[in-house]
N, C-alpha and C. Protein backbone atom coordinates (compact mmCIF):
# COMPACT_ATOMS: atom_id res chain seq x y z
N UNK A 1 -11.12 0.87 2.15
CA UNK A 1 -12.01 1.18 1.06
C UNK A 1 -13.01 0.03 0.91
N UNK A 2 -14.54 0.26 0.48
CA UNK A 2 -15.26 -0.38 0.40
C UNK A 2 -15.67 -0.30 -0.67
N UNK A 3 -15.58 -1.69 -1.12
CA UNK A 3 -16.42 -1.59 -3.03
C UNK A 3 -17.39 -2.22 -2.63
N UNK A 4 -18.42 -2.14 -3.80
CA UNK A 4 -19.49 -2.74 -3.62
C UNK A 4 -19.73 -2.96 -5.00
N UNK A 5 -19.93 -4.11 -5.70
CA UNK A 5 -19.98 -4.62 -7.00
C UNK A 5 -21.16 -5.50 -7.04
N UNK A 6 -21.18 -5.56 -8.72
CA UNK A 6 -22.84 -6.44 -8.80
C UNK A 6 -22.39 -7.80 -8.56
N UNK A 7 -23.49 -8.24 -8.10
CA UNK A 7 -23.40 -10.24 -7.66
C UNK A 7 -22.71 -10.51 -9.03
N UNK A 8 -23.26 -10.68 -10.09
CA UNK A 8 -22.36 -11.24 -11.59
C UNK A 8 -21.25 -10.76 -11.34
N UNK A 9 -20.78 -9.87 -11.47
CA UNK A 9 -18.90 -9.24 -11.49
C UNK A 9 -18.71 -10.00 -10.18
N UNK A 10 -19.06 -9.93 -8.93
CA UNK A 10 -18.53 -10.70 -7.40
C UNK A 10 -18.02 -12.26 -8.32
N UNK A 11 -19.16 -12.69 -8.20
CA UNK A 11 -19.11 -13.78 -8.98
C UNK A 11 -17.72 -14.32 -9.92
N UNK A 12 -18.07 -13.70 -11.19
CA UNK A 12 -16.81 -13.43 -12.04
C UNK A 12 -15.20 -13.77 -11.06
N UNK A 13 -15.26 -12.54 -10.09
CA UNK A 13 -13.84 -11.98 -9.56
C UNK A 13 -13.70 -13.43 -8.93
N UNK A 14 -14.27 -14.05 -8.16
CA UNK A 14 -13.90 -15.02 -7.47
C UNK A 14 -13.91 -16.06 -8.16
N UNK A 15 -14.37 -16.75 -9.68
CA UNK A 15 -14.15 -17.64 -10.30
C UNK A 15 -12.60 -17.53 -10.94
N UNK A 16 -12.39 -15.92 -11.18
CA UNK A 16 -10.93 -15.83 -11.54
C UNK A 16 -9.90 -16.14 -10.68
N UNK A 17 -10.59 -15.63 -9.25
CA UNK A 17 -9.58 -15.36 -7.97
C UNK A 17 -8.87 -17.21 -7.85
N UNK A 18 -9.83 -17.94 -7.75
CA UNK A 18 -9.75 -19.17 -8.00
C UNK A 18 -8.97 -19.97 -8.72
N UNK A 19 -9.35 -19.38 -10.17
CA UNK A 19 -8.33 -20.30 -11.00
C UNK A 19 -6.83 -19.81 -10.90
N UNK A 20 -6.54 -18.74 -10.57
CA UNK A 20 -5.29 -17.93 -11.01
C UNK A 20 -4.62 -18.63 -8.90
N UNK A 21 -4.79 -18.73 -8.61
CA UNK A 21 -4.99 -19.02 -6.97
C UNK A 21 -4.54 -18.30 -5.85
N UNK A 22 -5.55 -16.98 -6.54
CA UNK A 22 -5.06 -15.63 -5.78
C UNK A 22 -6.19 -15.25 -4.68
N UNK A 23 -6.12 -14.63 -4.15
CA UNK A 23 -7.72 -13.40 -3.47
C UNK A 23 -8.36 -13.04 -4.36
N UNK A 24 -9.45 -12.64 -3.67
CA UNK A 24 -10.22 -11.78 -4.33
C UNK A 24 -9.62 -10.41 -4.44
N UNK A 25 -9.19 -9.95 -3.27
CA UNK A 25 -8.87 -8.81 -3.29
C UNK A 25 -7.55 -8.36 -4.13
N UNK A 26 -6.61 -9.58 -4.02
CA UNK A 26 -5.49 -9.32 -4.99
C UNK A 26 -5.77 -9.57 -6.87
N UNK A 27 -6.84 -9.74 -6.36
CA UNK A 27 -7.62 -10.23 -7.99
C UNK A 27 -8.07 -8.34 -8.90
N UNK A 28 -8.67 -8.22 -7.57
CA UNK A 28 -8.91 -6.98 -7.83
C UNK A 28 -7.83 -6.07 -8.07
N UNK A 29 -6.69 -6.21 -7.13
CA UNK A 29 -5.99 -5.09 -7.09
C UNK A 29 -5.04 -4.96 -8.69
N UNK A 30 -4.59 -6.32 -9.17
CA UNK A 30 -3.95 -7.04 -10.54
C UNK A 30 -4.92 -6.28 -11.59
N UNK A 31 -6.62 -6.31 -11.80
CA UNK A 31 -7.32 -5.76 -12.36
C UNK A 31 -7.10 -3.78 -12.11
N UNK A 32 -7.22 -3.72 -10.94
CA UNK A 32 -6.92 -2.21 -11.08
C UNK A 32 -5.71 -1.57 -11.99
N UNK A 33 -4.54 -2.47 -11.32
CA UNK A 33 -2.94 -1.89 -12.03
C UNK A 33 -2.56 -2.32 -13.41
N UNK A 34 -3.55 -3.16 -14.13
CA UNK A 34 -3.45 -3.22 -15.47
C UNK A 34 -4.15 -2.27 -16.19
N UNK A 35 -5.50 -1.94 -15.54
CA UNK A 35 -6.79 -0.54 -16.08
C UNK A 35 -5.13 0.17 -15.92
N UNK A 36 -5.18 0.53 -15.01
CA UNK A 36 -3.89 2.10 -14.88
C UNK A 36 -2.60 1.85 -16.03
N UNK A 37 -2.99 0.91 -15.76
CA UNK A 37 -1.24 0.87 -17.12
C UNK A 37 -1.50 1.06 -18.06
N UNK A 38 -2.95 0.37 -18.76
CA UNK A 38 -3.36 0.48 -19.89
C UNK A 38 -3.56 2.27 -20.41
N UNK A 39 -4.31 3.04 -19.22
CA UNK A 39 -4.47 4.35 -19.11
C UNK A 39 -3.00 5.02 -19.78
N UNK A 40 -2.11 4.92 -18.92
CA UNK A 40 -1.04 5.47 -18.81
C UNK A 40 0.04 5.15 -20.25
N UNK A 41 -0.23 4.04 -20.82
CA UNK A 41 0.21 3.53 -22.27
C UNK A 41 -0.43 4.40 -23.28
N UNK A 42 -2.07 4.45 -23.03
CA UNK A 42 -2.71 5.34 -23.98
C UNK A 42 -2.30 6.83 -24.53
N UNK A 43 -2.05 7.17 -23.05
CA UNK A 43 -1.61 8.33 -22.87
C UNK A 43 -0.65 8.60 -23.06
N UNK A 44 0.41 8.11 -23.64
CA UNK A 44 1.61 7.74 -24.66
C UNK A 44 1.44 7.70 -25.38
N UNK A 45 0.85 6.56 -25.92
CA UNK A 45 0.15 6.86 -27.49
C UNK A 45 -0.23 8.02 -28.46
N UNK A 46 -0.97 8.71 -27.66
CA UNK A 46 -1.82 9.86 -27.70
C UNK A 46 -0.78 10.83 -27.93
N UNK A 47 0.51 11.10 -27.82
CA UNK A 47 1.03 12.48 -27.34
C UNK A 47 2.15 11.90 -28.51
N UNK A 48 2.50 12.69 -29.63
CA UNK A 48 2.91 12.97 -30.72
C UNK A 48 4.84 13.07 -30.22
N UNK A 49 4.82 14.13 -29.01
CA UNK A 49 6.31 14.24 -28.63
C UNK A 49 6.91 12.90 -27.91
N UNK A 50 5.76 12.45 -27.26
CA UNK A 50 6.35 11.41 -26.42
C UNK A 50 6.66 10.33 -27.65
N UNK A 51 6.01 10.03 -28.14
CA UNK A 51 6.23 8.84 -29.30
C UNK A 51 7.43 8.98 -29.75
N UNK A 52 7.77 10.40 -30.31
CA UNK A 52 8.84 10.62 -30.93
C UNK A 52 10.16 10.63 -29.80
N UNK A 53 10.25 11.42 -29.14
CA UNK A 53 10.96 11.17 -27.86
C UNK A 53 11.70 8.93 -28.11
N UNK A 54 10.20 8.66 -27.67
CA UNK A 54 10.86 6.95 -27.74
C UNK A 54 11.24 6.26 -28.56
N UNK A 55 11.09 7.28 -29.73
CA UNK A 55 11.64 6.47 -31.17
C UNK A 55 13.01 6.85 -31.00
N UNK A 56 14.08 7.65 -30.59
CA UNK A 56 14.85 8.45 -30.54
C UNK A 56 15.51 8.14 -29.52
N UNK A 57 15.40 7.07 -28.55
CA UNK A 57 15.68 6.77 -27.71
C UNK A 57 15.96 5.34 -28.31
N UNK A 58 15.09 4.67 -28.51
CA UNK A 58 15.47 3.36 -29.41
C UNK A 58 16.19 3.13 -30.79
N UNK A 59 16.15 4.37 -31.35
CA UNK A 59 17.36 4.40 -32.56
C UNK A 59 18.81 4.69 -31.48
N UNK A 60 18.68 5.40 -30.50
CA UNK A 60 20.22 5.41 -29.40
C UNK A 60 20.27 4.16 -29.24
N UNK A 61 19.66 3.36 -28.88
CA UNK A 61 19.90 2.19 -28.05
C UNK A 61 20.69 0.97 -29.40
N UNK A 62 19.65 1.21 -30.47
CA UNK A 62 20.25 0.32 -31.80
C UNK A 62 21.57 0.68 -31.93
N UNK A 63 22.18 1.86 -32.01
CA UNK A 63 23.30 2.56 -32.07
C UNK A 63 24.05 2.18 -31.45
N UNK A 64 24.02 1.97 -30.16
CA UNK A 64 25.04 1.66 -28.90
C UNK A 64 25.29 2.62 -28.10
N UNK A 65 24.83 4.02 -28.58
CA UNK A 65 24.55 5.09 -28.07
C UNK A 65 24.12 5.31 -26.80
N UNK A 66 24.48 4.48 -25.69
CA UNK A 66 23.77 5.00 -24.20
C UNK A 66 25.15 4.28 -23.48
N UNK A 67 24.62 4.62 -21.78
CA UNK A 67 25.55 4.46 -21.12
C UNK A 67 25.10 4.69 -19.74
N UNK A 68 25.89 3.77 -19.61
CA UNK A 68 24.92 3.38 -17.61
C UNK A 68 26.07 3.11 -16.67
N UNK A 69 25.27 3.47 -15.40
CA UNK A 69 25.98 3.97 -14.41
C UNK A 69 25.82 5.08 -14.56
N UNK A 70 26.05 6.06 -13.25
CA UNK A 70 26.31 7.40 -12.59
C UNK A 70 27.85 7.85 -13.17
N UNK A 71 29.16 6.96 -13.03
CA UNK A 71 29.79 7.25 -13.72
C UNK A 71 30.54 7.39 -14.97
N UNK A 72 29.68 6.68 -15.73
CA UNK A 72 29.52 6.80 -17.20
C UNK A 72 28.75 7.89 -17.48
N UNK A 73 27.47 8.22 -17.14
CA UNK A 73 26.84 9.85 -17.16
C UNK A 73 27.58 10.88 -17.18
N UNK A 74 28.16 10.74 -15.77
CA UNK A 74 29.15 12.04 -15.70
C UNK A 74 30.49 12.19 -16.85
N UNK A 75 30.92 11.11 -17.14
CA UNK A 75 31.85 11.35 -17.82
C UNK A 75 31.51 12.04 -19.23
N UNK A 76 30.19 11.56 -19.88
CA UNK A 76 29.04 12.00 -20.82
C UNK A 76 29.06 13.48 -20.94
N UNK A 77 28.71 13.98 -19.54
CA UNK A 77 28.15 15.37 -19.26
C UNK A 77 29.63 15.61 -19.39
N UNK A 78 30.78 15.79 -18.80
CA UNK A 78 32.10 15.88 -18.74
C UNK A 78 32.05 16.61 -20.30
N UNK A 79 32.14 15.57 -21.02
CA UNK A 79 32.65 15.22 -22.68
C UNK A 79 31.96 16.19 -23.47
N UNK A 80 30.75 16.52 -23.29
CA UNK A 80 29.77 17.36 -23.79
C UNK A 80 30.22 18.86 -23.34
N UNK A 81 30.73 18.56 -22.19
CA UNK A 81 31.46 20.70 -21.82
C UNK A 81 32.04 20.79 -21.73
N UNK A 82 33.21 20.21 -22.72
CA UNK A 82 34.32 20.29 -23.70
C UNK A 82 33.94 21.24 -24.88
């Protein structure tokens, strides 16, 4: 892939690339996957079920309410089709 960016932003990327004492290109890529996360957080935000969903998940967790491992699950599912 070929970007092509203005001299100021080039600029920019490589004064960052620099201090942080990365690439440019890994400068870039750190900048891309934070845009996407940020996206993907929003888009959480945004959605009324999902929010609720994670509130509901974190009142389980305050609870003590969860359980890990594959065979702790099953035993879960087990207990439940009773």
């Amino acid at each position: 892939m070929t970007l092509r960016l203005p001299p100021e932003i080039e600029a920019d990327l490589k004064q960052v690339a620099e201090a942080e004492h990365r690439s440019v290109q890994q400068t870039v890529l750190v900048a891309i996957e934070e845009y996407l996360s940020a996206r993907e957080t929003a888009e959480i935000l945004a959605d009324p079920i999902s929010l609720r969903n994670l509130a509901e998940a974190r009142e389980s967790e305050l609870a003590g309410d969860v359980v890990y491992g594959t065979e702790a699950a099953r035993a879960l599912l087990a207990e439940r089709k009773k």
